[in-house]
C-alpha atoms as a PDB file:
ATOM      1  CA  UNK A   1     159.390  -4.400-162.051  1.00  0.00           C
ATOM      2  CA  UNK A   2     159.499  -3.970-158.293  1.00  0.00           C
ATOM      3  CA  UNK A   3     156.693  -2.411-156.451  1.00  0.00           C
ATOM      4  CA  UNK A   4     157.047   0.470-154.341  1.00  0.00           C
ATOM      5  CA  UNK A   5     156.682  -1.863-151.499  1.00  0.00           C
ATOM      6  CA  UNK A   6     159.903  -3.425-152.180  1.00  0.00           C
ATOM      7  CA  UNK A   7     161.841  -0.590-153.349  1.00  0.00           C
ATOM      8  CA  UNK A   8     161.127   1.133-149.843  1.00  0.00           C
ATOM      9  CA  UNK A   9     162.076  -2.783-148.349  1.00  0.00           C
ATOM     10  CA  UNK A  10     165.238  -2.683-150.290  1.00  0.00           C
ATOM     11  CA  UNK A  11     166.400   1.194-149.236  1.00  0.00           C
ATOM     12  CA  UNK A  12     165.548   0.280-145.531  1.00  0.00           C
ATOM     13  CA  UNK A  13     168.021  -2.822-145.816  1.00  0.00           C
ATOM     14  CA  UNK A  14     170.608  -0.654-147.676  1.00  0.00           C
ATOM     15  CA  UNK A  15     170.122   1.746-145.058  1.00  0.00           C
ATOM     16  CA  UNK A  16     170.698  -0.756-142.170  1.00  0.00           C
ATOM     17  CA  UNK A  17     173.645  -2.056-144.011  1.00  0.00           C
ATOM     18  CA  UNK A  18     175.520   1.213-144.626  1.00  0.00           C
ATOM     19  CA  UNK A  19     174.417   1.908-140.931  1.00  0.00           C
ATOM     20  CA  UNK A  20     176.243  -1.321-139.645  1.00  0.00           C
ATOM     21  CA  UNK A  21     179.267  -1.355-141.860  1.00  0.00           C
ATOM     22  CA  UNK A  22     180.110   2.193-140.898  1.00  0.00           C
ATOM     23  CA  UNK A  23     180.549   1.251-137.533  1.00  0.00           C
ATOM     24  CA  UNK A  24     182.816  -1.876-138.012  1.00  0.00           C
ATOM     25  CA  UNK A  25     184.921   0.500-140.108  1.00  0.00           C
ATOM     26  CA  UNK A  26     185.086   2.821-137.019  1.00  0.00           C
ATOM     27  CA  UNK A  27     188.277   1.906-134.487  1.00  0.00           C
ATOM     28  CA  UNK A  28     188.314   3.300-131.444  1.00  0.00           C
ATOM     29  CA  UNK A  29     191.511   5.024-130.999  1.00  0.00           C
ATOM     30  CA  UNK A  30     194.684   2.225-129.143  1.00  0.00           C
ATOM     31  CA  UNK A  31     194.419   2.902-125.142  1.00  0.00           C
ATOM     32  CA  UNK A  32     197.424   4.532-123.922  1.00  0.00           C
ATOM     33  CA  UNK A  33     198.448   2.358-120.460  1.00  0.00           C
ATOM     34  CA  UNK A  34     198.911   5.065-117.943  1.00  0.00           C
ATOM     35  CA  UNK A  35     201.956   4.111-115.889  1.00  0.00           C
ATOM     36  CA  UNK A  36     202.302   4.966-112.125  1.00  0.00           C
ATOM     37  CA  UNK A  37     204.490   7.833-112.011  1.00  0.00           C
ATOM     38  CA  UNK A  38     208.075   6.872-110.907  1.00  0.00           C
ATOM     39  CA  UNK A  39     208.254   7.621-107.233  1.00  0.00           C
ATOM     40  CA  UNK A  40     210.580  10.377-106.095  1.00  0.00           C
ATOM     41  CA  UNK A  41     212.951  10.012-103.131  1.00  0.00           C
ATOM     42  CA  UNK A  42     212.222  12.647-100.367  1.00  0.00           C
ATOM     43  CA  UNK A  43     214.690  14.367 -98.344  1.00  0.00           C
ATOM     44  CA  UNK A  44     215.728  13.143 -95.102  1.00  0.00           C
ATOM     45  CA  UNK A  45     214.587  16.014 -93.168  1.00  0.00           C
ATOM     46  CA  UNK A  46     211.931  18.572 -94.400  1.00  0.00           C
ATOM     47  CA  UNK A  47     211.706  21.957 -92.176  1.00  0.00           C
ATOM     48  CA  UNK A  48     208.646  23.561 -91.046  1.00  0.00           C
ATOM     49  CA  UNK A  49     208.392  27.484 -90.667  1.00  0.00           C
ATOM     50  CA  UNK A  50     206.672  28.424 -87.327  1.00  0.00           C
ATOM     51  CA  UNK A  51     203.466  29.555 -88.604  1.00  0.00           C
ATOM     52  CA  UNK A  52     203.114  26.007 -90.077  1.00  0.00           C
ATOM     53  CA  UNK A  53     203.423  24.282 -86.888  1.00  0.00           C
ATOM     54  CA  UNK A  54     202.462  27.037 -84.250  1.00  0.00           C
ATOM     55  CA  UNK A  55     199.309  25.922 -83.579  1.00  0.00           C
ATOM     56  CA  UNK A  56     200.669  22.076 -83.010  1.00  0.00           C
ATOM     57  CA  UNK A  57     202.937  23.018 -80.049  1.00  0.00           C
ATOM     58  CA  UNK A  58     199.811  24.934 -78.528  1.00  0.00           C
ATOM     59  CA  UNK A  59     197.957  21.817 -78.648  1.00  0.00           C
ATOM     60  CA  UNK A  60     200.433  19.584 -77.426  1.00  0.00           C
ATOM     61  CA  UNK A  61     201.251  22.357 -74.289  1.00  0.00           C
ATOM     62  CA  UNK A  62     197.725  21.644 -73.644  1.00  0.00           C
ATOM     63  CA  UNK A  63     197.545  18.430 -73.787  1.00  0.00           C
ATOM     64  CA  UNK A  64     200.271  18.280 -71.285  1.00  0.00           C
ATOM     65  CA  UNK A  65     198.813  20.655 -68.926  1.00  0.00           C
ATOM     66  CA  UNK A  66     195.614  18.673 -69.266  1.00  0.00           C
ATOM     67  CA  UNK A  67     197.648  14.972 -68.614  1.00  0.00           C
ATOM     68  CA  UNK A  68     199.211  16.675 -65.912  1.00  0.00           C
ATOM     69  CA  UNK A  69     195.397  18.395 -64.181  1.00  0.00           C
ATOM     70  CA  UNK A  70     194.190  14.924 -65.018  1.00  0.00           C
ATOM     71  CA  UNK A  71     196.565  12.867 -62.800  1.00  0.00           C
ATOM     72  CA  UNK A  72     196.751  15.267 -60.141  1.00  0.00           C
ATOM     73  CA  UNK A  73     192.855  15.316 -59.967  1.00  0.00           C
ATOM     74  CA  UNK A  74     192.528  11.083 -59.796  1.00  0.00           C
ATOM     75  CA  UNK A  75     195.359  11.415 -57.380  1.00  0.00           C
ATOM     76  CA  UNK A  76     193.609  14.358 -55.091  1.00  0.00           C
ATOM     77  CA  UNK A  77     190.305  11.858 -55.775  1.00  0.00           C
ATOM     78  CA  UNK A  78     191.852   8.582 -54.727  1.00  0.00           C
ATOM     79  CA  UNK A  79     193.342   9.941 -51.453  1.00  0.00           C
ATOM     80  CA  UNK A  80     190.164  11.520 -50.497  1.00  0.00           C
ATOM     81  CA  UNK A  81     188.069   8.408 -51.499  1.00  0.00           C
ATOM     82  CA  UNK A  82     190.774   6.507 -48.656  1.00  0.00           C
ATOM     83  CA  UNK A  83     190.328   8.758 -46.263  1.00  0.00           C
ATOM     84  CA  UNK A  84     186.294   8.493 -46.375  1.00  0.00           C
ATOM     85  CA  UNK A  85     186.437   4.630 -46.558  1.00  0.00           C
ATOM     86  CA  UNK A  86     189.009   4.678 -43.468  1.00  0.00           C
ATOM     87  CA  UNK A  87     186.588   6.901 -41.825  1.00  0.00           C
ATOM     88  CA  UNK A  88     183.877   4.666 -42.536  1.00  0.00           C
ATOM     89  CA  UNK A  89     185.550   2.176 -41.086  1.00  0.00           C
ATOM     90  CA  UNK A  90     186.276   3.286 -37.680  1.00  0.00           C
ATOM     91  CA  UNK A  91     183.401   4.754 -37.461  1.00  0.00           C
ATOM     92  CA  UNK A  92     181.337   1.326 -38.120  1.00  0.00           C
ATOM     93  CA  UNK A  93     183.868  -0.060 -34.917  1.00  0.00           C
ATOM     94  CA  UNK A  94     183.457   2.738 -32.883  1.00  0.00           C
ATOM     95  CA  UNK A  95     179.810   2.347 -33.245  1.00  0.00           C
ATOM     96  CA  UNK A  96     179.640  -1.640 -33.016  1.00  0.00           C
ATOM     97  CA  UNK A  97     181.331  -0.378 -29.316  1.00  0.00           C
ATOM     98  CA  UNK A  98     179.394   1.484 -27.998  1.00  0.00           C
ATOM     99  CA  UNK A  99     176.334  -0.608 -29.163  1.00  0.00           C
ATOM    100  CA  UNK A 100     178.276  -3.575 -27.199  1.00  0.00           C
ATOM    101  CA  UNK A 101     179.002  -1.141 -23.907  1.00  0.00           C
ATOM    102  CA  UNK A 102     175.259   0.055 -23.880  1.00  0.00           C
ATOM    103  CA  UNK A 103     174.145  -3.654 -23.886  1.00  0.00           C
ATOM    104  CA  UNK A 104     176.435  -4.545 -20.998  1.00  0.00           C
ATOM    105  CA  UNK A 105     175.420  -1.615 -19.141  1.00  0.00           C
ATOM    106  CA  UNK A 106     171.591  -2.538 -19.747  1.00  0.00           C
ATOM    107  CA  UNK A 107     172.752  -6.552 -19.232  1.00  0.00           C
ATOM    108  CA  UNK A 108     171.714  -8.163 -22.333  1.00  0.00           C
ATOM    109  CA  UNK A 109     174.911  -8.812 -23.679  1.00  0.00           C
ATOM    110  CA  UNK A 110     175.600 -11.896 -23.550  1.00  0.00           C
ATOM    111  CA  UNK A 111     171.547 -12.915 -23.592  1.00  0.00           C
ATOM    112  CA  UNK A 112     170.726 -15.946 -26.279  1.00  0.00           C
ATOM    113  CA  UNK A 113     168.493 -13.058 -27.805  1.00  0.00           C
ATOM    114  CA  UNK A 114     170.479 -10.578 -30.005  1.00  0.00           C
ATOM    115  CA  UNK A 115     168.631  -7.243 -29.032  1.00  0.00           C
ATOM    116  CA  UNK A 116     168.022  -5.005 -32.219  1.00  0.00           C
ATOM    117  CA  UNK A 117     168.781  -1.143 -31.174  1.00  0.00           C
ATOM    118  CA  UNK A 118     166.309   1.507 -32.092  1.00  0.00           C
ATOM    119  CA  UNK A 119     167.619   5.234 -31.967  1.00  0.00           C
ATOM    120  CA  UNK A 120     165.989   7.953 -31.468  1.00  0.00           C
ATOM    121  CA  UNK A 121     165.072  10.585 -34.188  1.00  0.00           C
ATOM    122  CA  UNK A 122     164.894  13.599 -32.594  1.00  0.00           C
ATOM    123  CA  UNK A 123     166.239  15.591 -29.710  1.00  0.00           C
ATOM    124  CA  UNK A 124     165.005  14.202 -26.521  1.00  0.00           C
ATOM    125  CA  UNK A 125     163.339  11.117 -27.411  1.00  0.00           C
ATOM    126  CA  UNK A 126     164.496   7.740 -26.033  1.00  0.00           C
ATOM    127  CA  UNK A 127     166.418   4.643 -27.793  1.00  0.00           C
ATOM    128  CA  UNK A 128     165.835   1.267 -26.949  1.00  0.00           C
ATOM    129  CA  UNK A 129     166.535  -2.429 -27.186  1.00  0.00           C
ATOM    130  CA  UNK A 130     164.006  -4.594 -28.680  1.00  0.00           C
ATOM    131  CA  UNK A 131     164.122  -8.505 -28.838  1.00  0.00           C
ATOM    132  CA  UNK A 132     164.025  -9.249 -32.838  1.00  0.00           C
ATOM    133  CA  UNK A 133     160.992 -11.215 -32.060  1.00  0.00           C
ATOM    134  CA  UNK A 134     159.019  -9.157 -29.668  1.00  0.00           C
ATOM    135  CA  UNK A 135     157.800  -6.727 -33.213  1.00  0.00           C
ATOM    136  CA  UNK A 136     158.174  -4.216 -30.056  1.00  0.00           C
ATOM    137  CA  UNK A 137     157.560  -0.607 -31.462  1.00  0.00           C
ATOM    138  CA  UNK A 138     158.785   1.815 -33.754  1.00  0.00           C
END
């Protein structure tokens, strides 16, 4: 006779067994391949009503306008930025003259010394000619 041991022993492996061949009995259920839907041929031309693309041709008016303020301010920027670096120019010639007629009136222009020219500040105070080595005044 079988002790009460092995009876529970034999009911837990009855147990597992029932537990494990019910679920090889179970199938799961055939997968259905989903296929791409067939694709659909669109029209040629598809119409938009104005409230659908309103808003679009206010943007792109815009955007013109703003291509349009754009190029005319790089253009109104670029001629300006000419004029100042012509006027830059002559100025830096007209000024290299009269720095070479004030040493030829003072008669140090053609002296193996380049004199360095020191203007004045203010109002009434005096410029002058200073050889580079002389450390002659500020």
């Amino acid at each position: 006779m079988a002790t009460i041991y092995e009876k529970v022993e034999q009911r837990k492996m009855k147990f597992l067994k029932n537990l494990f061949s019910s679920q090889e009995e179970r199938v799961d259920p055939p997968k259905i391949e989903e296929k791409p839907p067939e694709p659909v041929e669109l029209p040629n031309e598809i119409k938009l009503r104005w409230k659908e693309c309103s808003e679009l041709v206010e943007m792109k008016t815009l955007l013109e306008k703003i291509n349009i303020d754009l190029k005319e301010t790089i253009y109104a920027l670029e001629m300006k930025k000419a004029f100042m670096f012509d006027t830059i120019k002559e100025l830096n010639i007209k000024m290299s003259e009269k720095v070479k007629d004030l040493k030829e009136e003072k008669g140090i222009l053609n002296s193996k010394k380049d004199y360095k020219l020191i203007l004045p500040t203010e109002e009434g105070m005096m410029g002058k000619f200073i050889k580079p080595d002389s450390g002659g005044g500020k």
